[in-house]
Protein backbone atom coordinates (compact mmCIF):
# COMPACT_ATOMS: atom_id res chain seq x y z
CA UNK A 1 0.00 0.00 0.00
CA UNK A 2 1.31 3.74 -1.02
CA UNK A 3 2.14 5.95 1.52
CA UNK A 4 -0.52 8.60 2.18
CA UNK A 5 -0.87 10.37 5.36
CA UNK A 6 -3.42 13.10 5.78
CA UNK A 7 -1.34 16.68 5.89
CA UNK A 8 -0.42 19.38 3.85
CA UNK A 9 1.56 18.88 0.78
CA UNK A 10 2.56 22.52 -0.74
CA UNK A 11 -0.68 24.87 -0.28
CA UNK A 12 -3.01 21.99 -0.40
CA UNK A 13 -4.66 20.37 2.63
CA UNK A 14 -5.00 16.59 1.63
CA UNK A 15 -7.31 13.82 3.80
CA UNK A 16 -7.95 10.39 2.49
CA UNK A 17 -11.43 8.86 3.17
CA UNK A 18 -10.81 5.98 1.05
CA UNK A 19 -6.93 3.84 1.48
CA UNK A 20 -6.97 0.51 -0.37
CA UNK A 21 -3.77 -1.40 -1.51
CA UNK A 22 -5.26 -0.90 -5.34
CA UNK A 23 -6.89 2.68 -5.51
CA UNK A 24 -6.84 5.33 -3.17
CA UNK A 25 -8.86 8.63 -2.58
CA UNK A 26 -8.45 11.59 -1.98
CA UNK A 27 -10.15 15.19 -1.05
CA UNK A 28 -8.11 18.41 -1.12
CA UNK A 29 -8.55 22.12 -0.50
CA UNK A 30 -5.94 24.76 -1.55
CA UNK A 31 -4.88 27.22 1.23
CA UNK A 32 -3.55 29.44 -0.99
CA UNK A 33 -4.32 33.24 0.47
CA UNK A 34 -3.20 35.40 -2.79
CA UNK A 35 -4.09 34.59 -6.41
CA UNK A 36 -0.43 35.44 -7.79
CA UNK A 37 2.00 32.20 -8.53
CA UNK A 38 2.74 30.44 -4.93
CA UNK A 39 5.89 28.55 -4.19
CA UNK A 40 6.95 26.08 -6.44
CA UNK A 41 6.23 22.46 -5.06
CA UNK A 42 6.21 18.50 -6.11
CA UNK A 43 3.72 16.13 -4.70
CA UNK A 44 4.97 12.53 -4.71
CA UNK A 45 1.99 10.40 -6.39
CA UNK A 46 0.80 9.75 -9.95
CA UNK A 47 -2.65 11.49 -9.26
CA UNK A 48 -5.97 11.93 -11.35
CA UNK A 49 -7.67 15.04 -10.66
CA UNK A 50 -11.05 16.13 -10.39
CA UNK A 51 -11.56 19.91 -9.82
CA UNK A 52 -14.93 20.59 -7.90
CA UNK A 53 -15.31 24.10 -6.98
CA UNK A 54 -13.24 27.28 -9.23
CA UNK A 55 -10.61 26.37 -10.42
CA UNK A 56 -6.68 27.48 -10.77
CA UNK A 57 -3.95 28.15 -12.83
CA UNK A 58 -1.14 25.50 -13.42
CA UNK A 59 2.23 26.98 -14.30
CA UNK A 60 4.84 24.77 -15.57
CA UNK A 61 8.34 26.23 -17.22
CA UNK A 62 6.92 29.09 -19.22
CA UNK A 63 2.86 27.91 -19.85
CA UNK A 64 0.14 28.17 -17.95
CA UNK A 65 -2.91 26.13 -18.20
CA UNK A 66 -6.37 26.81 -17.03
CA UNK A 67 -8.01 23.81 -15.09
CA UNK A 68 -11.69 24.12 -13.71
CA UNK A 69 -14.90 21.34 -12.71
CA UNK A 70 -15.02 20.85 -16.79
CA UNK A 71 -11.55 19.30 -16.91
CA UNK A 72 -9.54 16.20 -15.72
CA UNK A 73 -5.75 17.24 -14.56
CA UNK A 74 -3.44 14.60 -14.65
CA UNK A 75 0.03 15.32 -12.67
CA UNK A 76 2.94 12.94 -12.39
CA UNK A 77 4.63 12.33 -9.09
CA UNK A 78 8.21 14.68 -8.67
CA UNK A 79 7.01 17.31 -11.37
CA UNK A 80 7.81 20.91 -10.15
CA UNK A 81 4.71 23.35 -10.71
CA UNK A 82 3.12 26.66 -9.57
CA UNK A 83 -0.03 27.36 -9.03
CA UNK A 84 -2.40 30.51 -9.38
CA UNK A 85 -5.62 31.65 -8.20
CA UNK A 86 -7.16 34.72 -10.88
CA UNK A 87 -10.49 32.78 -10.31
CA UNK A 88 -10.31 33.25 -6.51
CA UNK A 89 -8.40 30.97 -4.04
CA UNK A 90 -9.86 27.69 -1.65
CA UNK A 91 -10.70 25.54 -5.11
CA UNK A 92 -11.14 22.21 -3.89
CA UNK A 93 -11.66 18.76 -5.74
CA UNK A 94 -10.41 15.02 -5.35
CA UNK A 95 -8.06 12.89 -6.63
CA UNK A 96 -7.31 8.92 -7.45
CA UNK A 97 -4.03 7.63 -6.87
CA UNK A 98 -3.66 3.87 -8.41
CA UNK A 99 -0.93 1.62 -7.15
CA UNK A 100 1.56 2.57 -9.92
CA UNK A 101 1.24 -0.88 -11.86
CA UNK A 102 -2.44 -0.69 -11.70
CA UNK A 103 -2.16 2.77 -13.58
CA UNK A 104 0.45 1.31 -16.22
CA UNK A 105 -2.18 -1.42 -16.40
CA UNK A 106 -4.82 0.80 -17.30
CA UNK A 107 -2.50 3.35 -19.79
CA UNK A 108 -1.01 0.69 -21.59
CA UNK A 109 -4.98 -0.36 -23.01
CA UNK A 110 -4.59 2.43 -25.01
CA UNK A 111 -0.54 2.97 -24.97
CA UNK A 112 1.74 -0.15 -24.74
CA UNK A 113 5.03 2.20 -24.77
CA UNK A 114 3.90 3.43 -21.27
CA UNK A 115 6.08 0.69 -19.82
CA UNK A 116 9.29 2.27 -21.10
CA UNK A 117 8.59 5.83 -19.23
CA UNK A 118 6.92 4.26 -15.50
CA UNK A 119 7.95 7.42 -14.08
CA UNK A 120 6.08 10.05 -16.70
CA UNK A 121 2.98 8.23 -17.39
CA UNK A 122 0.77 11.21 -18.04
CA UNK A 123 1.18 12.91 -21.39
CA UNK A 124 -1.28 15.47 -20.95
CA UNK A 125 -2.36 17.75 -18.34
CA UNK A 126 -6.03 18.07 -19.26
CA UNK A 127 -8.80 16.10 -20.83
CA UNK A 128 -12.32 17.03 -20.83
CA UNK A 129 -14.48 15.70 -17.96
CA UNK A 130 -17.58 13.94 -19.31
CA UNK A 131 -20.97 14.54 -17.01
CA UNK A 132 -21.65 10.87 -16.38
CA UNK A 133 -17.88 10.23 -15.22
CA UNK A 134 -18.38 13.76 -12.71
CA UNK A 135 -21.68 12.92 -11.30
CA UNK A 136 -20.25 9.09 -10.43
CA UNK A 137 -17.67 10.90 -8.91
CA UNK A 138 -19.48 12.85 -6.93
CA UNK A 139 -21.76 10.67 -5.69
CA UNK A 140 -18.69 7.85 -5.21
CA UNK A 141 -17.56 10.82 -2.35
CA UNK A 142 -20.88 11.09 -1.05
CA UNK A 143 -20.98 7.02 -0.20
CA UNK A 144 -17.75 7.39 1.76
CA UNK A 145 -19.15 9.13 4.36
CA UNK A 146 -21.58 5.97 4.70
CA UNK A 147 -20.29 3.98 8.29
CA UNK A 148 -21.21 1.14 6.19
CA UNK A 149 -18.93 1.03 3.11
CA UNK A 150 -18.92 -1.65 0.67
CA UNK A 151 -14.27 -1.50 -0.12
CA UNK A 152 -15.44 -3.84 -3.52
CA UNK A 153 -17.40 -1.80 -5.06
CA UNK A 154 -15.68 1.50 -4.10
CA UNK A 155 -12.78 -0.17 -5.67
CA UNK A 156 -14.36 -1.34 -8.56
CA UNK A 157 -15.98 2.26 -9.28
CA UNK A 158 -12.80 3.77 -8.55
CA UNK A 159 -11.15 2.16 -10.90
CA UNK A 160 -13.94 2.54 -13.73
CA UNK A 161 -13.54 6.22 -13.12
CA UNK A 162 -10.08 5.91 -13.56
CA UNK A 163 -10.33 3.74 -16.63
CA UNK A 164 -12.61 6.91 -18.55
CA UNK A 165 -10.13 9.53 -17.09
CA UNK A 166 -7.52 7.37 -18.52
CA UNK A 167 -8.90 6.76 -22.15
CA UNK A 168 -10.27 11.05 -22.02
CA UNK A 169 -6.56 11.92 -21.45
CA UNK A 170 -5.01 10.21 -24.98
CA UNK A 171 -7.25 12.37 -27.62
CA UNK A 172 -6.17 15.37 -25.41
CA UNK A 173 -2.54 14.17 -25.31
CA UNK A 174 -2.54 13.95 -29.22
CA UNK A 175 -4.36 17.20 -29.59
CA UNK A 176 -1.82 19.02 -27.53
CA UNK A 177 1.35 17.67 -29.85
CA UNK A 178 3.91 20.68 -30.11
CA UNK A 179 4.91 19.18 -33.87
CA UNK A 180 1.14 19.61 -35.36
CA UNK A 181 0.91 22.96 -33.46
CA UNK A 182 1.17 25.97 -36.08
CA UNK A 183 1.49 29.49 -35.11
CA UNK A 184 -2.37 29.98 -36.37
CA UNK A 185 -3.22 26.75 -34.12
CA UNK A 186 -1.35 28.49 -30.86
CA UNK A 187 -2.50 31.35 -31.21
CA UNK A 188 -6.06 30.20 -31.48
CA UNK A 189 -5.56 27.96 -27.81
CA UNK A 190 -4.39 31.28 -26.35
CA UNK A 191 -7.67 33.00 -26.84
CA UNK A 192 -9.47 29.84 -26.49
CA UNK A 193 -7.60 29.67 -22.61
CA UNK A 194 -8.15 33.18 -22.43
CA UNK A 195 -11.80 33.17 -22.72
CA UNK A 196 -12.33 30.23 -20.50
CA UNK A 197 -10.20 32.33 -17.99
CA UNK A 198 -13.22 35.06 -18.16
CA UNK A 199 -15.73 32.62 -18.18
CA UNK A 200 -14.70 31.12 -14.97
CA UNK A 201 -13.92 34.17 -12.83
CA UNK A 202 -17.56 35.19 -13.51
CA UNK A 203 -19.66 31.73 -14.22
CA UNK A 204 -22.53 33.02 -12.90
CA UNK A 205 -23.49 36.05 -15.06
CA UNK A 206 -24.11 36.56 -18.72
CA UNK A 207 -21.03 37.68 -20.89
CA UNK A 208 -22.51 38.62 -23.88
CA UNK A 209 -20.13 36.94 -27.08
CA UNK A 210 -19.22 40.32 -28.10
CA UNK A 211 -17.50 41.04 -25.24
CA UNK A 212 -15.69 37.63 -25.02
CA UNK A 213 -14.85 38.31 -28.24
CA UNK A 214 -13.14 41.82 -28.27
CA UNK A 215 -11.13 40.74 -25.27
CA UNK A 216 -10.15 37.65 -26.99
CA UNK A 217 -9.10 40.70 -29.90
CA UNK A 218 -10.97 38.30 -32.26
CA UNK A 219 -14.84 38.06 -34.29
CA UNK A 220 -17.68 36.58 -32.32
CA UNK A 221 -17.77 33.87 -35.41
CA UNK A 222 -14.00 33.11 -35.15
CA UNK A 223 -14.43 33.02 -31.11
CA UNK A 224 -17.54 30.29 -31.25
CA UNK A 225 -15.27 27.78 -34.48
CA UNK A 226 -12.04 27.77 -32.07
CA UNK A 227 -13.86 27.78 -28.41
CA UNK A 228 -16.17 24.89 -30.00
CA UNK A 229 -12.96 22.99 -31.43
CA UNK A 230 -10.97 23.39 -28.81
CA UNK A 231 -13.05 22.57 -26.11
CA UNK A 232 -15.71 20.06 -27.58
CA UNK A 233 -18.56 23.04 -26.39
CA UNK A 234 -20.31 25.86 -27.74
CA UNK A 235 -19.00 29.21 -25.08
CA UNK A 236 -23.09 28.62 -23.51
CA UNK A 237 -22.72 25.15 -22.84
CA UNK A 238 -19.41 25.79 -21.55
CA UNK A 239 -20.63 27.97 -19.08
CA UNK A 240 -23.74 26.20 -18.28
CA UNK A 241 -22.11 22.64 -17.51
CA UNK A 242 -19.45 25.50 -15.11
CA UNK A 243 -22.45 26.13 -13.32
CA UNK A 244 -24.26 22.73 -12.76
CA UNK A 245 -21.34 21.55 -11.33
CA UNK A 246 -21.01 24.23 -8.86
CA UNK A 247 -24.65 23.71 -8.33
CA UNK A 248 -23.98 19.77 -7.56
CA UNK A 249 -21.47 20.65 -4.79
CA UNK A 250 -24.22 22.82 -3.05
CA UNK A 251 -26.63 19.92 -3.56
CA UNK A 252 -25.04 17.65 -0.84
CA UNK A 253 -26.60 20.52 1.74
CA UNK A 254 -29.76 18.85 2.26
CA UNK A 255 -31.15 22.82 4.06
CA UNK A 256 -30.08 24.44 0.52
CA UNK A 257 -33.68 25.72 -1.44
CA UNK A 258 -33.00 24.32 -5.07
CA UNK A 259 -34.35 27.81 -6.50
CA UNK A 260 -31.49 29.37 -4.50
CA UNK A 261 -28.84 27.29 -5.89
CA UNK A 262 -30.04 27.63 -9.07
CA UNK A 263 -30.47 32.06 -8.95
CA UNK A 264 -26.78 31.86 -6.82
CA UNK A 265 -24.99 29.60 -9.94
CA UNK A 266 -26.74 32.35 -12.83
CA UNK A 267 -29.84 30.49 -13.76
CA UNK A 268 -33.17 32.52 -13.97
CA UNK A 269 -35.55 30.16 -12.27
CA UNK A 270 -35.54 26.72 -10.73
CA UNK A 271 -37.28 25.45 -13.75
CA UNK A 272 -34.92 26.44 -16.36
CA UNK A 273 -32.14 25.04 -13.92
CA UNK A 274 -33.65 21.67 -13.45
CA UNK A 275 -34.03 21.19 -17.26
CA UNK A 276 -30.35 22.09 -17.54
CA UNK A 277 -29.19 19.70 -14.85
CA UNK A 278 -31.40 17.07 -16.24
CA UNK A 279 -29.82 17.49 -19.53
CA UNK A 280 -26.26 17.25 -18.81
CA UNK A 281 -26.62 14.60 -16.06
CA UNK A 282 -29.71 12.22 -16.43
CA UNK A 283 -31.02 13.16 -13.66
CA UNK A 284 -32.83 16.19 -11.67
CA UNK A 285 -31.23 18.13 -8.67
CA UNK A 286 -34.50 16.80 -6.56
CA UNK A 287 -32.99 13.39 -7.71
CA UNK A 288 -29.27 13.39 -6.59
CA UNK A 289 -30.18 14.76 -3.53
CA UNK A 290 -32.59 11.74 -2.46
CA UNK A 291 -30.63 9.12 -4.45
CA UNK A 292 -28.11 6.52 -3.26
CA UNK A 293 -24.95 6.21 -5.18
CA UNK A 294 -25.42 2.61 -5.34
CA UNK A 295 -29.20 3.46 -7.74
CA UNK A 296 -26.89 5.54 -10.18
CA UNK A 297 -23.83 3.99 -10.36
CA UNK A 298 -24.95 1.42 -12.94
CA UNK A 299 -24.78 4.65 -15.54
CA UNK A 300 -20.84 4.58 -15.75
CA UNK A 301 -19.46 2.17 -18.11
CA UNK A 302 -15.75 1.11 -18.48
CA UNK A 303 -14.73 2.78 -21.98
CA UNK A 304 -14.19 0.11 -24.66
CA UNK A 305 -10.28 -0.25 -25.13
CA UNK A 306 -8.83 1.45 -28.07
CA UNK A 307 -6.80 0.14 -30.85
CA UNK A 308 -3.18 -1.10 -29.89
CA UNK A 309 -1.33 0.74 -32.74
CA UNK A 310 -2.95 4.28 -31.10
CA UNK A 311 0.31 6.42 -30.34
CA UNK A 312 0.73 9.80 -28.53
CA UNK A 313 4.44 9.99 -29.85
């Protein structure tokens, strides 16, 4: 079994309600007090991340990558890193760590070479986060606060999770290749990452395209091609699926009135949220809050494996 004591590693607070000798979980809170760059740092695990609430900057050598509740963040264990707070600071999320063979296991479905670099598994830093894959997550959380835990299947979800993080991350990883990167291409990521940077300091109130646009110093119809093909969404649905998964966090609050999570997160009423959260998750607010993880779980499916010849060189 890994190592992992409860502490603080960096700025971040880290507790572990789930140890296992195969997957481990964790949840973490950053400390951080100012939004500039912090102290460089290292943490010593393989880890993949989901961001729950805001989100933060991740500085490594001279780039600087937004990550927010839409992405996965994938971070290999001795890599040195800043991190930033524009958004606001105390983002918070959790994390699997997989006994390192177990997560060469699961890499090498889609990657065989991962065997030759054990120590730099993780080609990307970010892959999207599909809804289904969140939710479970969230809900997987919520059941460890159950006395009565069932390790098997908190194992086996765990590692399903990890398995769709895992097969998200190799698109992203070939997407992200310096050689097919033009000048054009970079530039267009830069306002893309810009953009999202707006979008997430102010989820919760309407930025109307044209002013996304002018600071992005580009056309509302050349702003809505890149944002959609860099991202996978439209700048709305972008937005939206920023605030449903605020929204979920505030869910787990059984006191919280549903019509004021949905006017605090930027929707008009609680009917026009509900329809939203019912499209990107399956399921209503009213319906996560009374359900047990173990009635939804059965909506996550292990992603089919890919093709052996696919190559992130």
């Amino acid at each position: 079994m890994l190592e992992l004591p409860d502490g603080t590693f960096g700025n971040v607070a880290i507790e572990w309600p789930f140890r296992s000798a195969i997957v481990n979980i964790s949840r973490y809170r950053c400390l951080a007090t100012e939004r500039a760059p912090a102290e460089e740092q290292t943490q010593p695990w393989h880890v993949i991340c989901f961001p729950h609430e805001r989100g933060f900057l991740y500085h490594e050598e001279d780039s600087a990558t937004v990550v927010d509740p839409t992405d996965l963040f994938f971070l290999n264990a001795g890599v040195r890193f800043r991190t930033s707070h524009p958004f606001g600071c105390g983002d918070c999320g959790s994390t699997l760590v997989l006994r390192p063979d177990v997560l060469l296991e699961a890499m090498a479905v889609h990657d065989p070479s991962v065997h030759d670099r054990p120590g730099r598994p993780f080609r990307c830093r970010r892959a999207p986060s599909a809804s289904p894959v969140y939710l479970t997550q969230r809900l997987l959380a919520r059941e460890l606060e159950d006395p009565v835990l069932d390790p098997s299947g908190v194992i086996e979800t765990a590692l399903a999770l990890a398995a769709c993080a895992v097969a998200s991350a190799f698109p992203a990883a070939k997407a992200a290749r310096p050689s097919a990167a033009t000048r054009r291409e970079r530039q267009a990521r830069e306002r893309v990452e810009g953009v999202r940077s707006e979008i997430a300091r102010a989820y919760d109130r309407h930025q109307p395209l044209e002013e996304l646009a002018a600071g992005a110093g580009c056309s509302v119809y050349h702003l809505c091609r890149i944002f959609r093909r860099h991202t996978g969404l439209p700048v709305h649905r972008y937005r939206n699926r920023l605030r449903l998964r605020a929204a979920l966090e505030r869910l787990a609050d059984p006191k919280v009135d549903l019509t004021g999570v949905a006017l605090d997160v930027g929707f008009s009423s609680h009917s026009h949220f509900t329809a939203a959260f019912r499209a990107e998750f399956g399921v209503t607010p009213s319906q996560v809050r009374r359900s047990r993880f173990k009635a939804i779980r059965s909506r996550l499916f292990w992603p089919p494996a890919s093709k052996r010849n696919v190559s992130v060189m």
